[in-house]
N, C-alpha and C. Protein backbone atom coordinates (compact mmCIF):
# COMPACT_ATOMS: atom_id res chain seq x y z
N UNK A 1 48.84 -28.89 28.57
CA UNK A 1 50.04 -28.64 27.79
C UNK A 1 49.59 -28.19 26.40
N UNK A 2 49.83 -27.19 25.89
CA UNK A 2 49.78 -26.60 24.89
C UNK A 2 50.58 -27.33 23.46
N UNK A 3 49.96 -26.65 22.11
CA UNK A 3 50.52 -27.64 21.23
C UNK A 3 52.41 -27.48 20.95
N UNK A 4 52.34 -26.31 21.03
CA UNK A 4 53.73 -26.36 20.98
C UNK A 4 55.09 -26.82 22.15
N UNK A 5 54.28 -27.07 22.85
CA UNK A 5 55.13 -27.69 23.90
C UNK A 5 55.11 -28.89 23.88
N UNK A 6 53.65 -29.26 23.28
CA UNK A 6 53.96 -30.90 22.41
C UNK A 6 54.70 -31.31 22.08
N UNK A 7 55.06 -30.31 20.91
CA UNK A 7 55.85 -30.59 19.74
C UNK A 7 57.26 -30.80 19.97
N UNK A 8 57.53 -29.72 21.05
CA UNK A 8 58.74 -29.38 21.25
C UNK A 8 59.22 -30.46 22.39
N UNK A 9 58.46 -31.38 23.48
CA UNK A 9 59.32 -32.17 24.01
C UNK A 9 59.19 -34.01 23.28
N UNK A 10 58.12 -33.53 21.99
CA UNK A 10 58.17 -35.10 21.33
C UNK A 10 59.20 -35.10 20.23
N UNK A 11 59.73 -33.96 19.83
CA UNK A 11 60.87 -33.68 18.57
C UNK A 11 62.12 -33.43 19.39
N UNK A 12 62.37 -33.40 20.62
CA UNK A 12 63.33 -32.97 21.21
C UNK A 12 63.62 -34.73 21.86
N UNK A 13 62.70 -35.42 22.23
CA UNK A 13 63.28 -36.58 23.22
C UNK A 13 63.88 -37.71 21.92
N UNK A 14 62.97 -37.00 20.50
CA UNK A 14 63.31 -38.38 19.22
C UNK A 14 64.83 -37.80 19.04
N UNK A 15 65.17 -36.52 18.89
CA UNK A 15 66.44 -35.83 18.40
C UNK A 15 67.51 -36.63 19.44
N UNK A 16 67.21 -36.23 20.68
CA UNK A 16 67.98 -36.90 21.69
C UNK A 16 68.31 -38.54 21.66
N UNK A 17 67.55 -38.92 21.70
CA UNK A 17 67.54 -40.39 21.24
C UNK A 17 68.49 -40.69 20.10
N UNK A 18 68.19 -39.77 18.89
CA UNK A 18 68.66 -40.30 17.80
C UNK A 18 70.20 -39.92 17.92
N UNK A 19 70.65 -39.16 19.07
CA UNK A 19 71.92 -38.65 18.64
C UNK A 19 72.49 -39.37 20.09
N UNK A 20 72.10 -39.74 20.87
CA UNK A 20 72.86 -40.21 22.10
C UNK A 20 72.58 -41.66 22.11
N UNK A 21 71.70 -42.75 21.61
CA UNK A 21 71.29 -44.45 21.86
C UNK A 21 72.27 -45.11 20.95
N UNK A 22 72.62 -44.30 19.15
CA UNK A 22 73.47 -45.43 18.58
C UNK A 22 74.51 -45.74 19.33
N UNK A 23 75.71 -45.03 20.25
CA UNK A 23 76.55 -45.28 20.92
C UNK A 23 76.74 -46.58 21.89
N UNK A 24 75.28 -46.52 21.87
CA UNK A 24 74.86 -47.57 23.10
C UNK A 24 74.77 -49.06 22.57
N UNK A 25 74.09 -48.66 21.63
CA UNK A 25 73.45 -50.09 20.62
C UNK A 25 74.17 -50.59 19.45
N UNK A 26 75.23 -49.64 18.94
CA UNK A 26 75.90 -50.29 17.93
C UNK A 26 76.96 -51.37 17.99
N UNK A 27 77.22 -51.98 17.80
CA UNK A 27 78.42 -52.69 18.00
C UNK A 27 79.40 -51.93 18.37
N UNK A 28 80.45 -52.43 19.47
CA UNK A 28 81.28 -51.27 19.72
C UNK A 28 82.63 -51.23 18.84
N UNK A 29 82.41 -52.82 18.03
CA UNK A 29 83.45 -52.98 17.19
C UNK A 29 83.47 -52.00 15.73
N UNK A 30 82.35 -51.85 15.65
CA UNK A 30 81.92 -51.33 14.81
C UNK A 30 82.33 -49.73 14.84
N UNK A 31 81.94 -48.83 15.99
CA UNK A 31 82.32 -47.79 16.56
C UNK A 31 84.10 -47.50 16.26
N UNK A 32 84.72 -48.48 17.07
CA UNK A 32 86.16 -48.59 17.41
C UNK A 32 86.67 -48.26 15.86
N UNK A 33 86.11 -49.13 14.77
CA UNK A 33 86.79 -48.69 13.47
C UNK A 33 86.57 -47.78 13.06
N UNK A 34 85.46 -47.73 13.21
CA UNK A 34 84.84 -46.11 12.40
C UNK A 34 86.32 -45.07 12.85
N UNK A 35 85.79 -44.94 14.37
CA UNK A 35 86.82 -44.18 14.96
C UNK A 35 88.36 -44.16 14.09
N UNK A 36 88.70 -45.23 13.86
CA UNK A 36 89.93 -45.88 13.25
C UNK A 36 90.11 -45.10 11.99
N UNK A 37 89.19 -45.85 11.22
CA UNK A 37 89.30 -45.33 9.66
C UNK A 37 89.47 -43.90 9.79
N UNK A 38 88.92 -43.25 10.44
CA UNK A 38 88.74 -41.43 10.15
C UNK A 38 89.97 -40.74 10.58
N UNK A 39 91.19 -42.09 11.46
CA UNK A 39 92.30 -41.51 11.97
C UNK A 39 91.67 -40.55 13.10
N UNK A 40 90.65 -40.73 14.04
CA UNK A 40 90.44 -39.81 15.61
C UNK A 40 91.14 -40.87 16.24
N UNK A 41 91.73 -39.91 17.74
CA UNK A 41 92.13 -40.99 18.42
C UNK A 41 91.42 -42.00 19.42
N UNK A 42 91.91 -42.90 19.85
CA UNK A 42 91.08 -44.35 20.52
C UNK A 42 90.14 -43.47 21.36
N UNK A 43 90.51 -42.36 22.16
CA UNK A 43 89.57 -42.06 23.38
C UNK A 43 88.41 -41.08 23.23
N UNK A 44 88.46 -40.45 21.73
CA UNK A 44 87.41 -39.79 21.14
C UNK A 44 86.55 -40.18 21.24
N UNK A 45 85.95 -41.17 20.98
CA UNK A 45 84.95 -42.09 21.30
C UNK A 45 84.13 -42.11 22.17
N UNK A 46 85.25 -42.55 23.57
CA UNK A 46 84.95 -41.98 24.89
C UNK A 46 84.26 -40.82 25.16
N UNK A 47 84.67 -39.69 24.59
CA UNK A 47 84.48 -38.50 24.91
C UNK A 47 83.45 -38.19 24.42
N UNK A 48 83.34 -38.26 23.29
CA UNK A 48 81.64 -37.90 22.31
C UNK A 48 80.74 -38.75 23.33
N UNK A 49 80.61 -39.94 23.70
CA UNK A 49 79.44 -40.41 25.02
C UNK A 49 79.37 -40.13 25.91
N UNK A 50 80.24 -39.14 26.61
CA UNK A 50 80.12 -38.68 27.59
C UNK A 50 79.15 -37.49 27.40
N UNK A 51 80.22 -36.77 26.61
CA UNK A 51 79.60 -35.42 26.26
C UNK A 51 78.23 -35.23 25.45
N UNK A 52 77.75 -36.16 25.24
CA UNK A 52 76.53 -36.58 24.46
C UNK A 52 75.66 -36.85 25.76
N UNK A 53 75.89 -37.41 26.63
CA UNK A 53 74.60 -37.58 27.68
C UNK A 53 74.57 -36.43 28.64
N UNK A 54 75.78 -35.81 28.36
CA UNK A 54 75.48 -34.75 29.62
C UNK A 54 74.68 -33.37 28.75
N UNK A 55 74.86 -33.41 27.69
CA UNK A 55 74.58 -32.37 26.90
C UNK A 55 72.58 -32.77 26.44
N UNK A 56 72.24 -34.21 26.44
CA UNK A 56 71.16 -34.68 26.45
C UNK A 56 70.48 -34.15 27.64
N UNK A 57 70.82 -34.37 29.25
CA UNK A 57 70.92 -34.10 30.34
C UNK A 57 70.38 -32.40 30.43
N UNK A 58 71.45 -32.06 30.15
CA UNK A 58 71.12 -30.72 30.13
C UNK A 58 69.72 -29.94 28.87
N UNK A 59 69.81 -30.68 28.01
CA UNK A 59 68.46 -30.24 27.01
C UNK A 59 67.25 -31.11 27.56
N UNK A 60 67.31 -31.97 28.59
CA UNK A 60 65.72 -32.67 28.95
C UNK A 60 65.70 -32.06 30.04
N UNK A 61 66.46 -31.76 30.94
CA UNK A 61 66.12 -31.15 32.31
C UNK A 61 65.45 -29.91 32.50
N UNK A 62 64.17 -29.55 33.03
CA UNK A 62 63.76 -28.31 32.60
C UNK A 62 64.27 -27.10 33.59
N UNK A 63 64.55 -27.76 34.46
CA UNK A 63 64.74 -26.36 35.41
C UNK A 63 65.93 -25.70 35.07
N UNK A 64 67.22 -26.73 34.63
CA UNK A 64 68.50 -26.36 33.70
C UNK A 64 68.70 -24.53 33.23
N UNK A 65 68.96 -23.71 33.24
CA UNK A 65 68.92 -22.65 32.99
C UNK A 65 69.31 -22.52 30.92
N UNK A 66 68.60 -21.56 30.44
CA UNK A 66 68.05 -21.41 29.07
C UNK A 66 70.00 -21.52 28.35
N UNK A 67 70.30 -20.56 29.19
CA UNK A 67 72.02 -20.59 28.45
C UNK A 67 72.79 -21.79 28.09
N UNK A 68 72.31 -22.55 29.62
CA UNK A 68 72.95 -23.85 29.31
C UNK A 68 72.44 -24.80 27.93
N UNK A 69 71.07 -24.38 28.03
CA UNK A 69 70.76 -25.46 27.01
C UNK A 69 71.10 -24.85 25.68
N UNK A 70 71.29 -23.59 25.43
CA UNK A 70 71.73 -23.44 23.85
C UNK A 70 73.40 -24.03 23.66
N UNK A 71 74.09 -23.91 24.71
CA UNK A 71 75.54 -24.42 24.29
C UNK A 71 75.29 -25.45 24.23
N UNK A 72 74.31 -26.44 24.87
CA UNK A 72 74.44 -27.86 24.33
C UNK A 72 73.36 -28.16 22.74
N UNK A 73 72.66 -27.21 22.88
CA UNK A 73 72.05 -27.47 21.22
C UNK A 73 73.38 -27.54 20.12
N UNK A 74 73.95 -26.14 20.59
CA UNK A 74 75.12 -25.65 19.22
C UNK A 74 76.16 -26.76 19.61
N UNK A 75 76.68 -27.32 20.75
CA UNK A 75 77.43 -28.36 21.02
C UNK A 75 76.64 -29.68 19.91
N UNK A 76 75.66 -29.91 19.74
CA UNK A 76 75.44 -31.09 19.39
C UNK A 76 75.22 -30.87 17.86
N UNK A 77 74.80 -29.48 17.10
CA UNK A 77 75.08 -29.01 15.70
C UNK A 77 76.21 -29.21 14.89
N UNK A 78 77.28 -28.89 16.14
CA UNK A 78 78.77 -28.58 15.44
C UNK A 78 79.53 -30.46 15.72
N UNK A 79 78.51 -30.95 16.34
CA UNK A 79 79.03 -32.74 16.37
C UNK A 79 78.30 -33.03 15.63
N UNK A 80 76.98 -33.40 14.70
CA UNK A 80 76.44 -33.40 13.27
C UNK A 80 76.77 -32.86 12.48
N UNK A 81 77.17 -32.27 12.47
CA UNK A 81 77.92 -31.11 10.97
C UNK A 81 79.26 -31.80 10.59
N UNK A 82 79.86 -31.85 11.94
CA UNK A 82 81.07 -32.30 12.07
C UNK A 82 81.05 -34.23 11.26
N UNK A 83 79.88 -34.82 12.08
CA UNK A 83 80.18 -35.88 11.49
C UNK A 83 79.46 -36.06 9.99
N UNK A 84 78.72 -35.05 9.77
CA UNK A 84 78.49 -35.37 8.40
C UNK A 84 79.98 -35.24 7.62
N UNK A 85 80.37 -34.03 7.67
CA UNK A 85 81.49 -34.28 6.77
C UNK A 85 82.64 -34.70 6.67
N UNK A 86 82.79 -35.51 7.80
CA UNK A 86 83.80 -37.01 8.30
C UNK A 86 82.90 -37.77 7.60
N UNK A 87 82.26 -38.37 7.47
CA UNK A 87 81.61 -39.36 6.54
C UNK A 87 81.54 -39.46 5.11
N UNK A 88 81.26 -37.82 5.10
CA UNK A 88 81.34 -37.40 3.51
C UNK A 88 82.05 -37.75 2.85
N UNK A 89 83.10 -36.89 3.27
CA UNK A 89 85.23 -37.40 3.52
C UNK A 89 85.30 -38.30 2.82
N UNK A 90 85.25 -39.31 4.72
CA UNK A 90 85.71 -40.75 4.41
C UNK A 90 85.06 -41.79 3.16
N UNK A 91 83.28 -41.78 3.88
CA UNK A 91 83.01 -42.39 3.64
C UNK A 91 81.69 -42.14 2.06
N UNK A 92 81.67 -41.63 1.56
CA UNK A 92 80.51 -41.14 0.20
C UNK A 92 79.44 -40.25 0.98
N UNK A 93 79.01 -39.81 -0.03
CA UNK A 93 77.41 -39.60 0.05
C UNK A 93 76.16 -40.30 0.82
N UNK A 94 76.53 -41.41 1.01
CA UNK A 94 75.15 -41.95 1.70
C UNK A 94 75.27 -41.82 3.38
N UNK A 95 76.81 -42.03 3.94
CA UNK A 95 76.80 -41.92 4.93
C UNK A 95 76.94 -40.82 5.52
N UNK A 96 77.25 -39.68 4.57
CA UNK A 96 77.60 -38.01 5.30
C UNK A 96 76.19 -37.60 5.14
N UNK A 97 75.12 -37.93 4.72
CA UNK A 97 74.06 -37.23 4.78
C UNK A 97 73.03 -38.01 5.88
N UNK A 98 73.39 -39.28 6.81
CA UNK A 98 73.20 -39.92 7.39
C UNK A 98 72.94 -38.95 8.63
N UNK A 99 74.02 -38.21 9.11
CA UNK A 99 74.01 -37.36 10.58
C UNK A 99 73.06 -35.85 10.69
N UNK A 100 72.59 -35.98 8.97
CA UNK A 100 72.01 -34.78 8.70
C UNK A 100 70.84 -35.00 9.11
N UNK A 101 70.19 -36.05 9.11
CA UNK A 101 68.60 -36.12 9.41
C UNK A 101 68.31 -35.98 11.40
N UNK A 102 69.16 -36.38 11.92
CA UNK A 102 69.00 -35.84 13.66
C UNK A 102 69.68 -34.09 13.55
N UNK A 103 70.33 -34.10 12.67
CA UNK A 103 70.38 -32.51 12.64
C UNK A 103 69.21 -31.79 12.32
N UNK A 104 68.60 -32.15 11.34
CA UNK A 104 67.22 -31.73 11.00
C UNK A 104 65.68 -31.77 12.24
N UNK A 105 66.41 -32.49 12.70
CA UNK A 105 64.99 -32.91 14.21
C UNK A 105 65.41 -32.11 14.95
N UNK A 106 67.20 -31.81 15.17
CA UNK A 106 67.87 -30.92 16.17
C UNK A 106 67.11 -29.21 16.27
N UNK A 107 67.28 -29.64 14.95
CA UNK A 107 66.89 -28.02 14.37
C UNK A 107 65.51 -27.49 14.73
N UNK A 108 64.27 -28.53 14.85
CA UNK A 108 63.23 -28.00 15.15
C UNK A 108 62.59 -28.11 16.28
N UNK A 109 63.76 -28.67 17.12
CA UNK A 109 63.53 -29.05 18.77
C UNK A 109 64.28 -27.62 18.92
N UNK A 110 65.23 -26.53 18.34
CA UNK A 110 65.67 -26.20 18.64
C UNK A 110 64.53 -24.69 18.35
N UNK A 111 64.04 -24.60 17.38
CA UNK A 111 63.15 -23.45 16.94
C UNK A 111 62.09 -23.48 17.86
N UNK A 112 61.21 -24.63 18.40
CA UNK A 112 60.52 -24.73 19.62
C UNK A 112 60.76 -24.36 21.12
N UNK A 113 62.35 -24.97 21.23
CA UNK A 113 62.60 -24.16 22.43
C UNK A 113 62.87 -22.82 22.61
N UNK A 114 63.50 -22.13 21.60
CA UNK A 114 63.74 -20.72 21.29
C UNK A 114 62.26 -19.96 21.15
N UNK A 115 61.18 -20.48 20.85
CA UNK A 115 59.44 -19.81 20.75
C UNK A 115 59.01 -20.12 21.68
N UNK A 116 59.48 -21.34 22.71
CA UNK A 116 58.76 -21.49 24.39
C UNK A 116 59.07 -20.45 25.03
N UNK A 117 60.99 -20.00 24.83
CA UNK A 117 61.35 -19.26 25.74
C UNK A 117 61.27 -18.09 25.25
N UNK A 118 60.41 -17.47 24.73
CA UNK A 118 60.80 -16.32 23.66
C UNK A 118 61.94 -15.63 23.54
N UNK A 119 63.02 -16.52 23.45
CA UNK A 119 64.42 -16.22 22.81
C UNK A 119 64.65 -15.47 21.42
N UNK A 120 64.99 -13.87 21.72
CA UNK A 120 64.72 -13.17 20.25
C UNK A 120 66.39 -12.89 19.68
């Protein structure tokens, strides 16, 4: 295995991790308000974990075809972006720049897979 394919499935499984396990591990009470405070509705919630493992799913699976996996990269950009500035919003500065740092890992799991596949 070459170095960039290193790189690209050890920055891609931390990105994944970092954006699909808090769901799992946080308190769900904790979750439920968040949800609350920002005014989304109760089943949003729901939906972001779903759509978070299948979209994980689809970026670890290799045989997965290349198309699929960019709609779930830009799927999971526009849900970091998104929650940074729901946080921002709601909640200050410390927590809207919180979703930015798995965006930042997103980003270079994402420049690796685009130079594996020579995606121009």
């Amino acid at each position: 295995m070459n170095k960039d394919k290193k790189i690209y499935w050890i920055v891609t499984i931390i990105a994944m991790a970092l954006i699909v396990l808090p769901s799992y591990f946080a308190p769900r009470e904790y979750l439920e308000e968040t949800m609350r405070r920002m005014q989304f509705p109760s089943y949003f919630g729901l939906e972001l974990d779903i759509l978070k493992v299948v979209g994980a799913i689809i970026i670890l699976i290799p045989v997965i075809p290349a198309m699929f996996k960019e709609w779930s990269y830009v799927g999971f950009g526009i849900l970091l972006l998104s929650a940074s500035l729901a946080h921002f919003i709601i909640d200050g500065w410390t927590k809207g720049m919180a979703p930015l740092v798995p965006f930042a890992i997103l980003s270079v799991s994402y420049y690796y897979f685009r130079k594996l596949n020579d995606v121009k």
